[in-house]
N, C-alpha and C. Protein backbone atom coordinates (compact mmCIF):
# COMPACT_ATOMS: atom_id res chain seq x y z
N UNK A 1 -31.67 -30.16 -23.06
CA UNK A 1 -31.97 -28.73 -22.98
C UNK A 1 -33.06 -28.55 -21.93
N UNK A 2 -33.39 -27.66 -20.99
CA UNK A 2 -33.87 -27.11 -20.06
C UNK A 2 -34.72 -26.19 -20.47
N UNK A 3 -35.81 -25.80 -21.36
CA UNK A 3 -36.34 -24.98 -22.23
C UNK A 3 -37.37 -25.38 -21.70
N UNK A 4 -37.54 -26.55 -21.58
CA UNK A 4 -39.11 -28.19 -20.95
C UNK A 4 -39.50 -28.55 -22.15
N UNK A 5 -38.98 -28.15 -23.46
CA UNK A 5 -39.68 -28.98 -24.32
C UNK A 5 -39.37 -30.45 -24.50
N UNK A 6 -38.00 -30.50 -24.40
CA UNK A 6 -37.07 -31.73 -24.49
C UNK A 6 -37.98 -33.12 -23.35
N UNK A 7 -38.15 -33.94 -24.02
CA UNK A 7 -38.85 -35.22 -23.03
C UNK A 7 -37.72 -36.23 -23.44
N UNK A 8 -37.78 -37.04 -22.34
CA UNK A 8 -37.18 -38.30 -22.59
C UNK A 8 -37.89 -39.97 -22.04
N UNK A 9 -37.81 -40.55 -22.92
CA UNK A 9 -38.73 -41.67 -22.64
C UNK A 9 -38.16 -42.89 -22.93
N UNK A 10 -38.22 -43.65 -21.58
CA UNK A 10 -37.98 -44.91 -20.86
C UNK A 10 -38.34 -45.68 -20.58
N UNK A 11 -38.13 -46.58 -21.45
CA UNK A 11 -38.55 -48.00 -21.14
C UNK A 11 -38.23 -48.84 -20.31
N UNK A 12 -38.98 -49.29 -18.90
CA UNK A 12 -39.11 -50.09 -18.25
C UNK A 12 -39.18 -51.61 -18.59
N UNK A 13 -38.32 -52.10 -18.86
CA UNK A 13 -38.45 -53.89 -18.59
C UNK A 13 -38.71 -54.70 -17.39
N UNK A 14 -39.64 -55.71 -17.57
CA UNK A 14 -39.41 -56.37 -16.09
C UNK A 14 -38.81 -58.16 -16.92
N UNK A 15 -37.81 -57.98 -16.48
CA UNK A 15 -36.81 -58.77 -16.63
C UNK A 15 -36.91 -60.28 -15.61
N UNK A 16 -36.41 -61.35 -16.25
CA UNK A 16 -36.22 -62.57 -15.33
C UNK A 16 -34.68 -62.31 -15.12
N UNK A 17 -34.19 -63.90 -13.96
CA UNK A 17 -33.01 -63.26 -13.26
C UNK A 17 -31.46 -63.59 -14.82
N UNK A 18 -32.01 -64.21 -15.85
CA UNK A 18 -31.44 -64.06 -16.83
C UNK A 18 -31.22 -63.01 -17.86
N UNK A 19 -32.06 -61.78 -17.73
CA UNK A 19 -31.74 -60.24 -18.16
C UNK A 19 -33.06 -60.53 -19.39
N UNK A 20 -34.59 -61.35 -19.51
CA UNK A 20 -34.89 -61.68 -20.52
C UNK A 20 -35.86 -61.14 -20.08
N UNK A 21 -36.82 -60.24 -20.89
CA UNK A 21 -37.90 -59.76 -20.48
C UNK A 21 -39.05 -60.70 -20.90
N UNK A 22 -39.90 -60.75 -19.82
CA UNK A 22 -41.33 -61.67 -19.14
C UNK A 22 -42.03 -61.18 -20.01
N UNK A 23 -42.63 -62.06 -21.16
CA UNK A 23 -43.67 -61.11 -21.47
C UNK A 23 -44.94 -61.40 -21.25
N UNK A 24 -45.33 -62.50 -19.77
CA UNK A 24 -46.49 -63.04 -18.85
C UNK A 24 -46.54 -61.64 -17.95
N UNK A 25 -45.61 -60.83 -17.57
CA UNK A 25 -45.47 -59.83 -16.45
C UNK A 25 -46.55 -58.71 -16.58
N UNK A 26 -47.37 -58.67 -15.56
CA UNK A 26 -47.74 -57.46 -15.59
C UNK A 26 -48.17 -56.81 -13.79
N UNK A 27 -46.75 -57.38 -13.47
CA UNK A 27 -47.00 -56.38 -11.82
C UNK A 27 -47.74 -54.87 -12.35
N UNK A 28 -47.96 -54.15 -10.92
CA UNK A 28 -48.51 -52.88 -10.70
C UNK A 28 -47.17 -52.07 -10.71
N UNK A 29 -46.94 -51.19 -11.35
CA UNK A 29 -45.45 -50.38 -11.36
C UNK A 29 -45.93 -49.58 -10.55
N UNK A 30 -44.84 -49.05 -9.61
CA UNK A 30 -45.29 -47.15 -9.64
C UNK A 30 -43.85 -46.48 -9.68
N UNK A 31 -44.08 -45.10 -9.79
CA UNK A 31 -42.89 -44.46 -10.54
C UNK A 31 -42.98 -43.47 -9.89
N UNK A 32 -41.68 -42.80 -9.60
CA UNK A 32 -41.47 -41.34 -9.25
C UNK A 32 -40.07 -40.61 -9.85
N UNK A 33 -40.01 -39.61 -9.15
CA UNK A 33 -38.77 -38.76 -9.73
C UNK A 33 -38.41 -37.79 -9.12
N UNK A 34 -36.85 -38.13 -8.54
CA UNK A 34 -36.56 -37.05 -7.80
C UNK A 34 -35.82 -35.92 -8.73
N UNK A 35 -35.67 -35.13 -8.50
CA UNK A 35 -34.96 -34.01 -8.80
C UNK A 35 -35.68 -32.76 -9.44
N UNK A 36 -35.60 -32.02 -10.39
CA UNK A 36 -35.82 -30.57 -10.94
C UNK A 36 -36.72 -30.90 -12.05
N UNK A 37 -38.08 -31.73 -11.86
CA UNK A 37 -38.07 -32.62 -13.38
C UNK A 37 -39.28 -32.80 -12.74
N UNK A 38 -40.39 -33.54 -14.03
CA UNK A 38 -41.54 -34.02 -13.71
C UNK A 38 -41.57 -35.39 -14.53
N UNK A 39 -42.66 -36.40 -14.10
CA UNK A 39 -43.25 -37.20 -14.73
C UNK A 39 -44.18 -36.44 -16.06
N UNK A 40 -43.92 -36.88 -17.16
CA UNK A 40 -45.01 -36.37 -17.82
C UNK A 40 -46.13 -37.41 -18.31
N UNK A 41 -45.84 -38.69 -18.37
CA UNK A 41 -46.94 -39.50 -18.88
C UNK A 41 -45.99 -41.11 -18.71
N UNK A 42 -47.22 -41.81 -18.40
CA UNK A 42 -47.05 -43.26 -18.52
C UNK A 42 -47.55 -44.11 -19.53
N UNK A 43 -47.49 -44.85 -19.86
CA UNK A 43 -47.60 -45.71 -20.72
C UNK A 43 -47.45 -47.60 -20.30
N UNK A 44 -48.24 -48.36 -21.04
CA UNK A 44 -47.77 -49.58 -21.20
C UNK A 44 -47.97 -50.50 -22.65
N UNK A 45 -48.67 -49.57 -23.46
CA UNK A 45 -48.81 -50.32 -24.79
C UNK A 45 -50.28 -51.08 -24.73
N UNK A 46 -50.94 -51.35 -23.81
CA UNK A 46 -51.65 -51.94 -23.59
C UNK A 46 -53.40 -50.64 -24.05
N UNK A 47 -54.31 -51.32 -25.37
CA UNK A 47 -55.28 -50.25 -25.86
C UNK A 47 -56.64 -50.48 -25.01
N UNK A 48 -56.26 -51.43 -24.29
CA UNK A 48 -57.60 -51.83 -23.64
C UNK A 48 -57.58 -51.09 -22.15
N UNK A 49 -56.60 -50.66 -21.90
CA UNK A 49 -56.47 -49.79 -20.59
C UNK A 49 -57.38 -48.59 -20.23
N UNK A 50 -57.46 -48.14 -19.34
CA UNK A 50 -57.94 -47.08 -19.27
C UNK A 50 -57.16 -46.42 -17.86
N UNK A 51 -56.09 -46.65 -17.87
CA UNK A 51 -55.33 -45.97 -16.92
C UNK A 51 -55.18 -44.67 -17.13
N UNK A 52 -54.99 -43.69 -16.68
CA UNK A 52 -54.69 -42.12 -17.16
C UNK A 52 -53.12 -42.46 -17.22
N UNK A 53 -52.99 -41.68 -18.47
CA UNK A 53 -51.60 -41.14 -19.03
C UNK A 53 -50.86 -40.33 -17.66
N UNK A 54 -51.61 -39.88 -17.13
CA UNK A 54 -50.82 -39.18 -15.51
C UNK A 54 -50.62 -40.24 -14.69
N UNK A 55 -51.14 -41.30 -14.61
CA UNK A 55 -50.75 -42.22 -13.56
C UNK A 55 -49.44 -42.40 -13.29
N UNK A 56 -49.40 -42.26 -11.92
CA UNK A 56 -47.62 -42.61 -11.61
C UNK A 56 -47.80 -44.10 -11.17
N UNK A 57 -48.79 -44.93 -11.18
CA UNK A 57 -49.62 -46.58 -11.38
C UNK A 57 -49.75 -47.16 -12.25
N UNK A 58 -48.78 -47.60 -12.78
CA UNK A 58 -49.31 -48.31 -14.13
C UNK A 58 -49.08 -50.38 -13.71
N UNK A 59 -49.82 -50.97 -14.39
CA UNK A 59 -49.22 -52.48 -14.97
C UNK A 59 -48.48 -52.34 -16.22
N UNK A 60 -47.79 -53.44 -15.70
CA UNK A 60 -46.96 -53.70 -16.71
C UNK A 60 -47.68 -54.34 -17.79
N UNK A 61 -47.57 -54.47 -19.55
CA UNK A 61 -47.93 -55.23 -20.51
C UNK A 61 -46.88 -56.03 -21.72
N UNK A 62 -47.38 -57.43 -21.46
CA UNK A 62 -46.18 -57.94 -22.25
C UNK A 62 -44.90 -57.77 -21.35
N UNK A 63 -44.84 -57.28 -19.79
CA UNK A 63 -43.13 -56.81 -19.70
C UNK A 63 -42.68 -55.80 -19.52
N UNK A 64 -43.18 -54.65 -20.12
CA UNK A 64 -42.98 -53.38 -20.11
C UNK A 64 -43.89 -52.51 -19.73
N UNK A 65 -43.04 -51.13 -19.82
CA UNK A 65 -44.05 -50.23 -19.54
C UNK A 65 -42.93 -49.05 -20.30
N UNK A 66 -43.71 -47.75 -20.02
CA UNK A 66 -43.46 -46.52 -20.28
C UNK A 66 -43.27 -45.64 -19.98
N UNK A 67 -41.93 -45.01 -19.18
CA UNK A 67 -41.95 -43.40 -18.26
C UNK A 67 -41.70 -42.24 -19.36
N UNK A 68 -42.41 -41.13 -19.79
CA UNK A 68 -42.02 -40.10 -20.05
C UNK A 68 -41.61 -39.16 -19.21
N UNK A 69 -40.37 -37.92 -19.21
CA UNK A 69 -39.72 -36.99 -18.02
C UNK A 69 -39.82 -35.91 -18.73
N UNK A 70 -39.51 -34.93 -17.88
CA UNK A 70 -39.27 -33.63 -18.20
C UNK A 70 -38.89 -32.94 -17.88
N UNK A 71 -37.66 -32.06 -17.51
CA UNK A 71 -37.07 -31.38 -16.58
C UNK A 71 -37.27 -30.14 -16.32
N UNK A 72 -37.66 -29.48 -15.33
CA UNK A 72 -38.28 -28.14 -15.40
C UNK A 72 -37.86 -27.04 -16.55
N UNK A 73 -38.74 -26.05 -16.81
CA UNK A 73 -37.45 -25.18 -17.70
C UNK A 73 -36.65 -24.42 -16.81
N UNK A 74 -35.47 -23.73 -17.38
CA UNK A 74 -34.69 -23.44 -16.52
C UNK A 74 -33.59 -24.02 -15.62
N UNK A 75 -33.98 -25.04 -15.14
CA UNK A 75 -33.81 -25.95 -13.95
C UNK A 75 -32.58 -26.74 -14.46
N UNK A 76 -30.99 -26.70 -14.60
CA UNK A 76 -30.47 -28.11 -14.79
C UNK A 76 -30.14 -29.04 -13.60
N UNK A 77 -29.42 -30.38 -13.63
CA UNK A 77 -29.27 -31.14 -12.87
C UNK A 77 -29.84 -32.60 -13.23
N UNK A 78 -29.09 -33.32 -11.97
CA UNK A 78 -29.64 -34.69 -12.34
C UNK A 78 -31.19 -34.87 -11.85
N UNK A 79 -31.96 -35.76 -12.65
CA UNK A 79 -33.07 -36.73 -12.83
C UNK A 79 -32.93 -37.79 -12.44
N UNK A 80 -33.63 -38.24 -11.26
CA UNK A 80 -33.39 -40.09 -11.23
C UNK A 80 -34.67 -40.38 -11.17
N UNK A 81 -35.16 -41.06 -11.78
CA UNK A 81 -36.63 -41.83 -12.32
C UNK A 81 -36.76 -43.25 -11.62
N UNK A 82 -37.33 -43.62 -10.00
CA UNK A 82 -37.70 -44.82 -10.01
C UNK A 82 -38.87 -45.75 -10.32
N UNK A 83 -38.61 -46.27 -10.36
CA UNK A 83 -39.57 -47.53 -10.92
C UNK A 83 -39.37 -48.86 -9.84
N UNK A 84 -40.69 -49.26 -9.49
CA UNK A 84 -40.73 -50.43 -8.04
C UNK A 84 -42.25 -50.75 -8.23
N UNK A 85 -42.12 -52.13 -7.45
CA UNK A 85 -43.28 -52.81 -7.39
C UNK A 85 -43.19 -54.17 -6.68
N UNK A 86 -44.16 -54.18 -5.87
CA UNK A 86 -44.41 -55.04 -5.07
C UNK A 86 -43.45 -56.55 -5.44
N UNK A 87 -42.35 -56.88 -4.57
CA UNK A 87 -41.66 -58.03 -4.55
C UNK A 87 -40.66 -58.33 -5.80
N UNK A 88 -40.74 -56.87 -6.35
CA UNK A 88 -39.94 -56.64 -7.30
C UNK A 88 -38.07 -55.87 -7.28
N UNK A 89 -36.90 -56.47 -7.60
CA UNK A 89 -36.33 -54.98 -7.56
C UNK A 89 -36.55 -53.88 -8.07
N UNK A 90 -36.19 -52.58 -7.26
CA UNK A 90 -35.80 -51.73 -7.97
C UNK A 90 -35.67 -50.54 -9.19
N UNK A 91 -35.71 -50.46 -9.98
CA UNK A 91 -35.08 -49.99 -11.05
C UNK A 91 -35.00 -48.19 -10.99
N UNK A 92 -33.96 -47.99 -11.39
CA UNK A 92 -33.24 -46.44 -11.16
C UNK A 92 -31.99 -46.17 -12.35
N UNK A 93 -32.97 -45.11 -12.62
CA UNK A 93 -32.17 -44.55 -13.81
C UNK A 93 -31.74 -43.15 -13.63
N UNK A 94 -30.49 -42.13 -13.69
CA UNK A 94 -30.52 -41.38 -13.50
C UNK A 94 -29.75 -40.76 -14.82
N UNK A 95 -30.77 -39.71 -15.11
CA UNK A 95 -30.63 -38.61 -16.14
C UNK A 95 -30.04 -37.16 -15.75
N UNK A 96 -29.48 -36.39 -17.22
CA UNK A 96 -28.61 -35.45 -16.78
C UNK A 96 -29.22 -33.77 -17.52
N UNK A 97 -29.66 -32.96 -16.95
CA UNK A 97 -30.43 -31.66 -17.44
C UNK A 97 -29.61 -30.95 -17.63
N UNK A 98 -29.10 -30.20 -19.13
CA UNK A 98 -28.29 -29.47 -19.10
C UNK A 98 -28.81 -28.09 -19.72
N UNK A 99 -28.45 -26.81 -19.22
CA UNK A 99 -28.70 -25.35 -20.15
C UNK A 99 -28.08 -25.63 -21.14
């Protein structure tokens, strides 16, 4: 729904080349998002952090991390959320905003 209350939240793995998530990993993520939509908060699980919840910078903890989205109100269409980091692939997810 397109209202903006609706969030959706994604978990980032950083994976070995066997699909098993690292849980030594903690590259520097950064994240963006194209389309009609915002980042609303990051995450990594990690209490000792003091990263801001706005950071589109996070490390990874244990492996993971945390994208929250949000798609404008009003606004439908696709969301694609990347996620990259230094000597890392990739990762791209694309989400769908509907009225």
């Amino acid at each position: 729904d397109t209202d903006g209350s609706d969030l959706a939240f994604i978990t980032v793995s950083l994976v070995d080349k066997h699909g098993r998530v690292v849980p030594t990993a903690n590259n520097k993520l950064s994240f963006k998002l194209e389309g009609a939509g915002e980042i609303v908060a990051t995450d990594n699980g990690d209490s000792t952090s003091f990263v801001s919840f706005k950071s589109l910078q996070r490390p990874a903890f244990n492996g993971l991390c945390l994208v929250i989205v949000r798609a404008n109100p009003g606004m439908a269409g696709n969301l694609k959320v990347i996620a990259s980091a230094e000597g890392l692939t990739e990762g791209v997810i694309q989400l769908q905003a509907k009225k």
